[in-house]
N, C-alpha and C. Protein backbone atom coordinates (compact mmCIF):
# COMPACT_ATOMS: atom_id res chain seq x y z
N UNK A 1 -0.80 0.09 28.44
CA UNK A 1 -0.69 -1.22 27.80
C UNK A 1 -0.28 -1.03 26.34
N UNK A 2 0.73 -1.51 25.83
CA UNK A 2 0.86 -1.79 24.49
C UNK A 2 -0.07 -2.03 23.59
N UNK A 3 0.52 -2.18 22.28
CA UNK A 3 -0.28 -2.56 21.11
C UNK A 3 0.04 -4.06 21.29
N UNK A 4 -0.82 -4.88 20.40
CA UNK A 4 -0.26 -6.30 20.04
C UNK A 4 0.19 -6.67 18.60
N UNK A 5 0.95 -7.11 18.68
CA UNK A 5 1.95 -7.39 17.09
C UNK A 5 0.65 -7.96 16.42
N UNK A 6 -0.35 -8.72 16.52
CA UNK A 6 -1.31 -9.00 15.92
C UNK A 6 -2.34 -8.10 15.41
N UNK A 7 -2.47 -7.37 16.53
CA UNK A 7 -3.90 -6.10 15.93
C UNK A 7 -2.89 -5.26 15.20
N UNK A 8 -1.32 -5.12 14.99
CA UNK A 8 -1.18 -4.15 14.18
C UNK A 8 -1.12 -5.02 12.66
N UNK A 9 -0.63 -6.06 12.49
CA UNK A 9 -0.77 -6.86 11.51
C UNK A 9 -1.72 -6.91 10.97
N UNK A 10 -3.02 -7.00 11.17
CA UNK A 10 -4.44 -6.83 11.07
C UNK A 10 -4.46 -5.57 10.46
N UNK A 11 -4.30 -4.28 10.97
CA UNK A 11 -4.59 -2.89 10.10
C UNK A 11 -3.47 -3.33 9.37
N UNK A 12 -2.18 -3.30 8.70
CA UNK A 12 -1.79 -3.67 7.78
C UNK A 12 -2.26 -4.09 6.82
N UNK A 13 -2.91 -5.65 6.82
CA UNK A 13 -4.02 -6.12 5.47
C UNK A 13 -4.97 -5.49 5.67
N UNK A 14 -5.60 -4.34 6.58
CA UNK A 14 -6.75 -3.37 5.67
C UNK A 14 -6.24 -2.24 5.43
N UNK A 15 -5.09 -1.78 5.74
CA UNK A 15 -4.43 -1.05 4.74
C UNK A 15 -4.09 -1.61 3.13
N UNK A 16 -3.60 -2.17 3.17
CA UNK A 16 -3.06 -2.94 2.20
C UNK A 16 -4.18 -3.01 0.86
N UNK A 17 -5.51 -3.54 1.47
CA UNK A 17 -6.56 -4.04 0.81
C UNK A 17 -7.41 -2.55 0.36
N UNK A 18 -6.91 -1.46 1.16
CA UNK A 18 -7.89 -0.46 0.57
C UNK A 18 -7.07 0.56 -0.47
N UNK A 19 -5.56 0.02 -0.49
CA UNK A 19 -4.68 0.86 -1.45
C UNK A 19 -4.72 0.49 -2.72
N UNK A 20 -4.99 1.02 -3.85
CA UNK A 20 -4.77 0.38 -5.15
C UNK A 20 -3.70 -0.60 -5.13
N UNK A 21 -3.90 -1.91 -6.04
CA UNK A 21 -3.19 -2.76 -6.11
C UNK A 21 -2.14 -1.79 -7.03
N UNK A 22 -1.07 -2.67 -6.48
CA UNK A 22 0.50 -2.46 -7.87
C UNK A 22 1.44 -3.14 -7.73
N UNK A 23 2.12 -2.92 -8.29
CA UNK A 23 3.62 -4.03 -8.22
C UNK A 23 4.90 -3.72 -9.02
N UNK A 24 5.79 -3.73 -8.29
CA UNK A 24 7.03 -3.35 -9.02
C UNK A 24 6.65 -3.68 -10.48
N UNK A 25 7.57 -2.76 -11.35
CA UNK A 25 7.27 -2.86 -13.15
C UNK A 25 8.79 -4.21 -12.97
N UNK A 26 8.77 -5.07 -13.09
CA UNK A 26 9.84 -6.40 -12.64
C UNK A 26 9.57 -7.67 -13.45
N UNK A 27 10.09 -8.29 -14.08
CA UNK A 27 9.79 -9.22 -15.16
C UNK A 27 9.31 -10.91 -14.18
N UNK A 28 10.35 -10.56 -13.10
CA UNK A 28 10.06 -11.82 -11.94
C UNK A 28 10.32 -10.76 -11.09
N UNK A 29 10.07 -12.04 -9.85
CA UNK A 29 10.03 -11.64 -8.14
C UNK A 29 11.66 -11.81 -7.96
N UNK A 30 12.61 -12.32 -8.44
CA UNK A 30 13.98 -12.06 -7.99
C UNK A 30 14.39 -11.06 -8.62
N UNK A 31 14.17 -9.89 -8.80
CA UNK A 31 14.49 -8.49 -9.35
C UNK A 31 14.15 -7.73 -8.63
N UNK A 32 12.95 -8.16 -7.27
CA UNK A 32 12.04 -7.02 -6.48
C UNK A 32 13.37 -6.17 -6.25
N UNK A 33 14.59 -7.35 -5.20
CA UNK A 33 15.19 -6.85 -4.56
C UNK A 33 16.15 -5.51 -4.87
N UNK A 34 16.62 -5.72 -6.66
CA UNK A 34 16.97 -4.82 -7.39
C UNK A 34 16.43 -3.44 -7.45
N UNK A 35 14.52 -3.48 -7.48
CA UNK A 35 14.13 -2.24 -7.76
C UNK A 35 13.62 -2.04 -6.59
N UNK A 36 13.91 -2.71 -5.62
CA UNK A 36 13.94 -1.38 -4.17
C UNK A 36 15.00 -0.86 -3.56
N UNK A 37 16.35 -1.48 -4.24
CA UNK A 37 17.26 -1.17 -3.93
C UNK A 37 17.81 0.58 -4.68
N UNK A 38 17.11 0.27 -5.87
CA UNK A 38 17.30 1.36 -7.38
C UNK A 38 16.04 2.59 -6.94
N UNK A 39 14.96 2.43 -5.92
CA UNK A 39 13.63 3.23 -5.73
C UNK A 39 14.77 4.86 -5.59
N UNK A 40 14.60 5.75 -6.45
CA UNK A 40 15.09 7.22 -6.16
C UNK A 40 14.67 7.96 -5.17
N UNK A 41 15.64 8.96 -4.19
CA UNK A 41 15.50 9.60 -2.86
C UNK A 41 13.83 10.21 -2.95
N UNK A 42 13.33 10.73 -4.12
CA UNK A 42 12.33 11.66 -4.26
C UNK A 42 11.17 10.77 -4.65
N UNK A 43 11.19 9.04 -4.50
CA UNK A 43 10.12 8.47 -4.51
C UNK A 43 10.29 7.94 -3.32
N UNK A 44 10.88 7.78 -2.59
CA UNK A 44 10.81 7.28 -1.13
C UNK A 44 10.60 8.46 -0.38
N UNK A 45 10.90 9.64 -0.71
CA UNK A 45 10.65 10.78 0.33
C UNK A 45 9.12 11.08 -0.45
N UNK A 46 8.29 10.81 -1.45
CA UNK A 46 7.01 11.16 -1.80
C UNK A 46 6.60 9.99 -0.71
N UNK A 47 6.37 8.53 -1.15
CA UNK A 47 5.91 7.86 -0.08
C UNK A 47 6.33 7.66 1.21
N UNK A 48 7.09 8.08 1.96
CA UNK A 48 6.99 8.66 3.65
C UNK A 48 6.16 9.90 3.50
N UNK A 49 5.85 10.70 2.96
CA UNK A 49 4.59 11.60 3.01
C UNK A 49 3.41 11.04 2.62
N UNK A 50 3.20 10.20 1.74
CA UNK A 50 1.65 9.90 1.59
C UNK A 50 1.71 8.79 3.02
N UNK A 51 2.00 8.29 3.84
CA UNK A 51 2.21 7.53 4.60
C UNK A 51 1.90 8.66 5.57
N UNK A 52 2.81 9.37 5.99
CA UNK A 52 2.20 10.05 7.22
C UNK A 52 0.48 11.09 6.56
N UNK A 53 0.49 11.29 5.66
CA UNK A 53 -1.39 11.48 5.59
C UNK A 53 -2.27 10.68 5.65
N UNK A 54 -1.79 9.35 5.53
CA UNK A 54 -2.69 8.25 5.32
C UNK A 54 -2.79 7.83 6.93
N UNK A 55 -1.62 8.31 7.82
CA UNK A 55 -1.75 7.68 9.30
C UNK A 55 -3.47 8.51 10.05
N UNK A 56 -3.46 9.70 9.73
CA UNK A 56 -4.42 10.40 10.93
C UNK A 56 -6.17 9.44 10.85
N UNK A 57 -6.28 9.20 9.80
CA UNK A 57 -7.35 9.10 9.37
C UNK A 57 -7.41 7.52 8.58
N UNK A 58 -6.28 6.49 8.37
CA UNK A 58 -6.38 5.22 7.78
C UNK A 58 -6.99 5.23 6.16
N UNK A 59 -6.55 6.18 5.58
CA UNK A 59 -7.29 6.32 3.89
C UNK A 59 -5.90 6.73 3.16
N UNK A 60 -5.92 6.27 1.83
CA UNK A 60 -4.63 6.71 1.31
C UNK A 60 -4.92 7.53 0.43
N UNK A 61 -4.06 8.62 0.22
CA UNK A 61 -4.12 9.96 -0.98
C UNK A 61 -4.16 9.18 -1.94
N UNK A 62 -4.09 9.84 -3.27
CA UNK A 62 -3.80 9.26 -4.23
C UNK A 62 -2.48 9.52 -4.46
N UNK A 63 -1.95 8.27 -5.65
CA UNK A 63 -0.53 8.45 -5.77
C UNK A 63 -0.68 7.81 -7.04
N UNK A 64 0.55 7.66 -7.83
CA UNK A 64 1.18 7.17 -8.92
C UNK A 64 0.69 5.23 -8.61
N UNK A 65 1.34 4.16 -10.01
CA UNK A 65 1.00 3.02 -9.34
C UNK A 65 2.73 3.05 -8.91
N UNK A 66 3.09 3.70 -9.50
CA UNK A 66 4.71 3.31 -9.33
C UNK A 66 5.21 3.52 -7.15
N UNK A 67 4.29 4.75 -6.60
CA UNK A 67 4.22 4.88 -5.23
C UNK A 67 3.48 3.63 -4.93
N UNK A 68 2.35 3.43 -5.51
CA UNK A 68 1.84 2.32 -4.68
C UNK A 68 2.55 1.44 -4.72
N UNK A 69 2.96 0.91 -5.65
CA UNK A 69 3.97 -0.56 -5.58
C UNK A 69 4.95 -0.53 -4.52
N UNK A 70 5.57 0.72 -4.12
CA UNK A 70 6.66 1.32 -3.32
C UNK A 70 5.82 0.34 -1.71
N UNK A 71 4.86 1.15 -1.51
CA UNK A 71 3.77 0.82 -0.52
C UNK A 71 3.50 -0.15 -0.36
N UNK A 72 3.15 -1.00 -1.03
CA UNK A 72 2.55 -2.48 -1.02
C UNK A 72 3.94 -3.04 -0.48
N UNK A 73 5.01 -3.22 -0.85
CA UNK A 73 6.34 -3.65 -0.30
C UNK A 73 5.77 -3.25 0.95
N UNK A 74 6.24 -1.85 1.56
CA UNK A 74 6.63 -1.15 2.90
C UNK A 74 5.47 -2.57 3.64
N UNK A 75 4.27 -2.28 3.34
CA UNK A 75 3.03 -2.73 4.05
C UNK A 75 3.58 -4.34 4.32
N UNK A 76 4.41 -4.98 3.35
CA UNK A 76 4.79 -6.58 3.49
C UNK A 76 5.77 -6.56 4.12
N UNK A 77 6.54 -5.56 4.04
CA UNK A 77 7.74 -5.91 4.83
C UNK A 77 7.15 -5.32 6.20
N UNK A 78 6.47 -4.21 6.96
CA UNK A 78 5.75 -4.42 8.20
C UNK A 78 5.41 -5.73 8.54
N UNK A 79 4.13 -6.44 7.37
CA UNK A 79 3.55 -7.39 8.18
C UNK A 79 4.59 -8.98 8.53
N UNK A 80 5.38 -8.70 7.99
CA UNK A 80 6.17 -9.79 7.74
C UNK A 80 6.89 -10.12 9.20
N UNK A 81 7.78 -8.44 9.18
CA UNK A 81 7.87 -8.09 10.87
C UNK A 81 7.03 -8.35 11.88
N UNK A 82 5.32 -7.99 11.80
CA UNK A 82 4.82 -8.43 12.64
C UNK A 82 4.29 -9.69 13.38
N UNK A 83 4.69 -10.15 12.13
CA UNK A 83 4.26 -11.93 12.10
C UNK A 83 5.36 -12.37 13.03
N UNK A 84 6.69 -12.39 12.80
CA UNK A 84 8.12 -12.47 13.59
C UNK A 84 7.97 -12.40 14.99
N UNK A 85 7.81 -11.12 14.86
CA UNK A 85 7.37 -10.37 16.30
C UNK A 85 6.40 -11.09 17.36
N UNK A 86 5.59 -11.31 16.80
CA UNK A 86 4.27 -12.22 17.47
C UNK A 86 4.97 -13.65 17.73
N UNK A 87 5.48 -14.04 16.58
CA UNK A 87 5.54 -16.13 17.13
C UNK A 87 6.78 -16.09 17.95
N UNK A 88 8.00 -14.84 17.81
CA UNK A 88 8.62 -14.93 18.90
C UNK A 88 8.13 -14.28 20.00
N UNK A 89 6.70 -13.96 20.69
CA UNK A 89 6.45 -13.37 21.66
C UNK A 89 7.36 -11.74 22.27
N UNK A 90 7.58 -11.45 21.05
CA UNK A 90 8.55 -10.05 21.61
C UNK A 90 7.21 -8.94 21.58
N UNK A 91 7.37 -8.19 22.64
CA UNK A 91 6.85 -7.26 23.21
C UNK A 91 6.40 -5.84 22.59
N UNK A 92 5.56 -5.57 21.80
CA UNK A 92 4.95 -4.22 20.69
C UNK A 92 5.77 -3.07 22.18
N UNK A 93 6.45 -1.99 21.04
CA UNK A 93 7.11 -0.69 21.82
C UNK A 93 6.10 0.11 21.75
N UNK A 94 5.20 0.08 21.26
CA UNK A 94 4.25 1.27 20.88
C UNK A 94 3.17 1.00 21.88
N UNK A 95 2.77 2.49 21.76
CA UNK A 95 1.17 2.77 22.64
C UNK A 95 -0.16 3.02 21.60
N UNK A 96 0.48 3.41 20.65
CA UNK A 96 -0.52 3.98 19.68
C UNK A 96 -0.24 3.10 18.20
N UNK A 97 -1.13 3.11 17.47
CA UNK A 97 -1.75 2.34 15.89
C UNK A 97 -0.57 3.56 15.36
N UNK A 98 -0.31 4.51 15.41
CA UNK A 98 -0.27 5.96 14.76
C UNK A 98 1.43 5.90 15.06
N UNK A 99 1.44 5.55 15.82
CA UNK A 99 3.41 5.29 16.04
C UNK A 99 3.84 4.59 15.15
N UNK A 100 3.27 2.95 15.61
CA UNK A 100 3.71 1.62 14.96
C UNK A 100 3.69 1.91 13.91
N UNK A 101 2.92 2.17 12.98
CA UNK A 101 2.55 2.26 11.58
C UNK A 101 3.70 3.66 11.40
N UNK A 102 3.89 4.60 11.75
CA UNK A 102 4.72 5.41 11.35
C UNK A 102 6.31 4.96 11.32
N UNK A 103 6.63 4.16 12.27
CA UNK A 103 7.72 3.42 12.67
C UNK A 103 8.17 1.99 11.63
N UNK A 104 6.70 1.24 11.86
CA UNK A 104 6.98 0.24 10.63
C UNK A 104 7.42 0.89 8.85
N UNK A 105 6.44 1.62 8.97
CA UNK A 105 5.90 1.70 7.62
C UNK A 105 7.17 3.09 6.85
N UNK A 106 7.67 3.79 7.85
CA UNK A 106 9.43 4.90 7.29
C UNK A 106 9.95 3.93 7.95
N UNK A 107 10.50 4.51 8.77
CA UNK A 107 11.74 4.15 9.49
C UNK A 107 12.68 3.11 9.23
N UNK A 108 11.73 1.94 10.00
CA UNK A 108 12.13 0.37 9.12
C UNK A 108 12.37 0.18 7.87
N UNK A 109 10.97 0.41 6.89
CA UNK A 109 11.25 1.05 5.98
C UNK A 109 13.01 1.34 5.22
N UNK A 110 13.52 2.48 5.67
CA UNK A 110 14.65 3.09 5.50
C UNK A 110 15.99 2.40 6.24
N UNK A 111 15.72 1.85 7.38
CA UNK A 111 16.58 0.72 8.26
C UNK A 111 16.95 -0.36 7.22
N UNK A 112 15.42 -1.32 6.57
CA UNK A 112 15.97 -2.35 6.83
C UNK A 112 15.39 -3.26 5.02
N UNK A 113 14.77 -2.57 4.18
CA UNK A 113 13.96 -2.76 3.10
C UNK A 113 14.70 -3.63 1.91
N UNK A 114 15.87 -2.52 1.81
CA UNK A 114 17.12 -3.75 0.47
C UNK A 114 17.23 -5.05 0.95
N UNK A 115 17.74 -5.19 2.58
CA UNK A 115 18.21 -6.31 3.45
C UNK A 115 17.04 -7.33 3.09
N UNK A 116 15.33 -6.86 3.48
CA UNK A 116 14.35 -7.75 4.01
C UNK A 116 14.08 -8.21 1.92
N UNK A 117 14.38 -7.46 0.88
CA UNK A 117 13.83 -7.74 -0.10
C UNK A 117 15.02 -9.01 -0.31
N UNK A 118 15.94 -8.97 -0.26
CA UNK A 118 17.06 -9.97 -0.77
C UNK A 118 16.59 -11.04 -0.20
N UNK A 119 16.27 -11.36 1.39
CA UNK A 119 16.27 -12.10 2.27
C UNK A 119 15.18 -13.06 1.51
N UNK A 120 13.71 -12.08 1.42
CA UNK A 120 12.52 -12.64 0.91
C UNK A 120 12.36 -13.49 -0.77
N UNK A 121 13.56 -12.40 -1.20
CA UNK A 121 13.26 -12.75 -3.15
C UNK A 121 14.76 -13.45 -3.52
N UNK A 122 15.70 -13.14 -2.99
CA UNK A 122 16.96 -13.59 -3.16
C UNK A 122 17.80 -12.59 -3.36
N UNK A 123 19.06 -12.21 -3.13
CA UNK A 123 19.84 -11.24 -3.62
C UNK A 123 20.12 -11.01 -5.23
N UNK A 124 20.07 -9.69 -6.23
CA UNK A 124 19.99 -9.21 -7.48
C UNK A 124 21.84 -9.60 -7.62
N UNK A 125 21.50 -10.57 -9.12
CA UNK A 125 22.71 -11.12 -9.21
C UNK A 125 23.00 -10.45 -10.96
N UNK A 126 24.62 -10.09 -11.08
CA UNK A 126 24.49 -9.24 -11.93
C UNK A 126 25.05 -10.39 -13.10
């Protein structure tokens, strides 16, 4: 049996809630899209590693606030997905908490993050 787009949404906000707060360094919210677009290879490849340590066990290493802010995105743009996912009744691929979350939280992540920040904050207008 699958996961449900709901119980993974759920560990999301207690992920979320047990990571230090942070937030892009951004004067407004229509710039997010700018500084996740601008995040450097070696801060997105630090947080896909604190992400897969934080999967075995649900606790997060410590990091910079500048990673956490990175994080707090990843974690919104998951739950945002999962919310989607659920009211259109589409079907969780996963068997395990430990996939989904690895899947939401890189992958997608790396898929789909500039796209979902523009969508959410507006596209960075020069």
């Amino acid at each position: 049996m699958s996961l449900q787009w709901r119980s993974i949404g759920r560990e999301l906000v207690r992920l979320s809630e047990v990571l230090p707060k942070a937030a892009p360094q951004t004067s407004n919210s229509t710039e997010i899209p700018a500084w996740v677009a601008a995040i450097p290879l070696d801060q997105t490849t630090a947080a896909d590693a604190i992400v897969r340590m934080m999967l075995p066990h649900g606790k997060w290493p410590e990091c910079s606030e500048e990673l956490r802010a990175q994080l707090h995105l990843r974690i919104e743009q998951a739950g945002d997905f999962c919310h989607m996912a659920d009211h259109h009744r589409h079907v969780c691929p996963w068997h395990s908490r430990r996939a989904a979350l690895d899947h939401l939280l890189i992958e997608f992540w790396h898929e789909s993050a500039v796209q979902w920040s523009q969508r959410r904050w507006g596209a960075h207008r020069n």
